[in-house]
Protein backbone atom coordinates (compact mmCIF):
# COMPACT_ATOMS: atom_id res chain seq x y z
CA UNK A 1 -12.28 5.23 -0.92
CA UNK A 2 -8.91 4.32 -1.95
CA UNK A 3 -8.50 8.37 -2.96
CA UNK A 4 -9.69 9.47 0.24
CA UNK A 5 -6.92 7.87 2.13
CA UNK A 6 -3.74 8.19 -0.30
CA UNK A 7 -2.62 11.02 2.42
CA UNK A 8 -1.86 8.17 5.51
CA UNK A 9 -1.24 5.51 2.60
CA UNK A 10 2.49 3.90 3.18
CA UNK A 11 3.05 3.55 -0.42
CA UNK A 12 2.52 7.28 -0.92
CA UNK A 13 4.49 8.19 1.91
CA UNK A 14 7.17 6.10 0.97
CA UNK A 15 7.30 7.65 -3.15
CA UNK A 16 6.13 11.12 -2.17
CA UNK A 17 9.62 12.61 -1.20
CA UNK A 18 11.19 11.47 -4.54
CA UNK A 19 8.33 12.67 -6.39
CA UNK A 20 8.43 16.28 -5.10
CA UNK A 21 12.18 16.46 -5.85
CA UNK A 22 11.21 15.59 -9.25
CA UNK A 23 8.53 17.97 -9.76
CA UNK A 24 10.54 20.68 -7.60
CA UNK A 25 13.59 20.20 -10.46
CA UNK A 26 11.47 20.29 -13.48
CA UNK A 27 9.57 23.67 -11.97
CA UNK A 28 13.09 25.09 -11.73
CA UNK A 29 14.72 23.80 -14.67
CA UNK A 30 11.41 25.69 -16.30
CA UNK A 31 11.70 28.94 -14.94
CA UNK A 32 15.13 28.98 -15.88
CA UNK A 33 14.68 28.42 -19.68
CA UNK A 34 11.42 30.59 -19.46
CA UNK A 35 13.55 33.38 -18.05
CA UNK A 36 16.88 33.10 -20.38
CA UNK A 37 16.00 31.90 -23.56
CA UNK A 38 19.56 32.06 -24.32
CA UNK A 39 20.05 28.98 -22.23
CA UNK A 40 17.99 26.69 -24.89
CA UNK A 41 20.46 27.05 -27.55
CA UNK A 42 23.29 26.06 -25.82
CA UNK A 43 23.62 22.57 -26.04
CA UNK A 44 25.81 21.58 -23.24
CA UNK A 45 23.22 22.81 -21.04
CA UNK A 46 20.13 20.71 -22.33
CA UNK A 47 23.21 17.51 -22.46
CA UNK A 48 23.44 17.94 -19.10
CA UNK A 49 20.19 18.40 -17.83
CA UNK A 50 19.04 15.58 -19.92
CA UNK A 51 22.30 13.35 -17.89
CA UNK A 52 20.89 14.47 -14.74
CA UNK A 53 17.68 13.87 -15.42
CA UNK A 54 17.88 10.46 -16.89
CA UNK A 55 19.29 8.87 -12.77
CA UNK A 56 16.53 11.29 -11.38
CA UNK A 57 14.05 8.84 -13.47
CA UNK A 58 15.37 5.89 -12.99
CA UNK A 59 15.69 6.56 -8.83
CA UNK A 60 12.24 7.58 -9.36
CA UNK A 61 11.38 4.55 -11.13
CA UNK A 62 13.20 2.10 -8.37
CA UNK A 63 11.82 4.04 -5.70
CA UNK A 64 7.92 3.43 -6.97
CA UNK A 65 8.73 -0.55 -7.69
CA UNK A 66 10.19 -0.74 -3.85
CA UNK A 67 7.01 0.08 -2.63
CA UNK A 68 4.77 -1.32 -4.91
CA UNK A 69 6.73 -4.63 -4.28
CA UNK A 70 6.08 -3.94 -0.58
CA UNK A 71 2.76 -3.86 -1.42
CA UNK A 72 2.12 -6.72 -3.42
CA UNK A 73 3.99 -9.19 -0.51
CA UNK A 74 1.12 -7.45 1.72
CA UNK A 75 -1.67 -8.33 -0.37
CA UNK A 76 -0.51 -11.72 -1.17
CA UNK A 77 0.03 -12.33 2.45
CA UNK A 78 -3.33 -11.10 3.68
CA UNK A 79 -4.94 -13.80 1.05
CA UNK A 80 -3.27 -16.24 2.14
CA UNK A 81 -4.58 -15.47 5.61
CA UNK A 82 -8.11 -15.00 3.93
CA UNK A 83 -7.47 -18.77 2.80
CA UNK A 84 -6.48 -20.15 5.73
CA UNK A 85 -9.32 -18.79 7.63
CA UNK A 86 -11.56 -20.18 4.84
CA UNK A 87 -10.07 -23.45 5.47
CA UNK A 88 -10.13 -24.01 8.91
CA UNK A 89 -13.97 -22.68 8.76
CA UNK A 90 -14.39 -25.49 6.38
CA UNK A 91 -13.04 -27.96 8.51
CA UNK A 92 -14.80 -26.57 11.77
CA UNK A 93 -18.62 -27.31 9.07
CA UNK A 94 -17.08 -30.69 7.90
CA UNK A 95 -15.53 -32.22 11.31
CA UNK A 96 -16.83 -30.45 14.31
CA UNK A 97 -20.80 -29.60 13.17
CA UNK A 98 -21.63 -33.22 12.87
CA UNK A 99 -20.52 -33.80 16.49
CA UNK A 100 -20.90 -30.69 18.43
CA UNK A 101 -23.13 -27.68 17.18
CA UNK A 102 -21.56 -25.24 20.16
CA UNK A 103 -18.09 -25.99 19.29
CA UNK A 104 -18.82 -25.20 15.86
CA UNK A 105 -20.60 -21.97 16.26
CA UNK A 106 -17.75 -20.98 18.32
CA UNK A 107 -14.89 -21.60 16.47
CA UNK A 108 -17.09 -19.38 13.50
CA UNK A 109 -17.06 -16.60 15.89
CA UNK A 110 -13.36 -16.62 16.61
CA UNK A 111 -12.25 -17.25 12.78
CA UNK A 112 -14.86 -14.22 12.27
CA UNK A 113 -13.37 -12.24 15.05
CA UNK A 114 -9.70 -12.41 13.78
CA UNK A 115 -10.30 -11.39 10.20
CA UNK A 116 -12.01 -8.35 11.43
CA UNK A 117 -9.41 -7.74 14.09
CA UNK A 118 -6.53 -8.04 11.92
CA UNK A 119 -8.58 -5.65 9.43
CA UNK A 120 -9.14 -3.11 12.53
CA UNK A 121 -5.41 -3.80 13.24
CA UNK A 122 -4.13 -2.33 9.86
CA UNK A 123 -6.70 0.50 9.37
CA UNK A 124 -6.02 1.70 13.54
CA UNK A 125 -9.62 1.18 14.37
CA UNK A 126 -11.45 -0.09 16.95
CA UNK A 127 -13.73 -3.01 17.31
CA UNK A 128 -14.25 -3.42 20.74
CA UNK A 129 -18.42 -3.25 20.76
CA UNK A 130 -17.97 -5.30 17.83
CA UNK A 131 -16.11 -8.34 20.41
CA UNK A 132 -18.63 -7.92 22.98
CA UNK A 133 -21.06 -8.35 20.86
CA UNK A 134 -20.38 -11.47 19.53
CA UNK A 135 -18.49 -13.06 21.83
């Protein structure tokens, strides 16, 4: 699933253009050498590629950890929405059930509701049967 949708993923769009400049460098740095093998034994050639490619990594590096921070802080936010849902469903069976059964069931529906709202939110789809339906 998660392969299907790497094309509209933020994360890959966000490392994507550094990782084509990378890969577009090392294709041309090897058709270089494979077309002048003279170039190999020179050694202030292969000193400076290796001192350009050495910030190319490490940009390349930072780049990836950006957005893999970005989306860590997402995940760890949506649990902690996950958890606060969980709670205040809790709360709704502990305090509310006891004393009124429509109240309850209702508040179940709209704690249901958001999470799949917010879920439809972030994916762009739409659950609009879905509300009628249970509402």
């Amino acid at each position: 699933r998660h392969l299907i949708k790497w094309i509209i993923s933020p994360t890959a769009r966000s490392v994507f253009p550094a990782v084509a400049g990378f890969v577009a460098w090392t294709y041309l740095v090897v058709l270089v050498m494979n077309r002048s093998p003279s170039l190999i034994e020179k050694s202030a050639f292969t000193a400076g590629l290796g001192s350009f490619t050495a910030p190319v990594s490490l940009l390349l590096a930072l780049r990836t950890n950006r957005a893999l921070n970005r989306l860590l802080e997402a995940r760890r936010q949506w649990g902690k929405m996950i958890t606060a849902t969980k709670s205040m469903a809790q709360l709704s069976a502990i305090y509310i059930l006891p004393i009124d059964k429509n109240k309850a069931l209702l508040m179940g529906r709209y704690l249901s509701l958001y999470m799949w709202l917010m879920k439809g939110f972030f994916r762009e789809e739409d659950h609009a049967p879905l509300i009628r339906t249970i509402l």
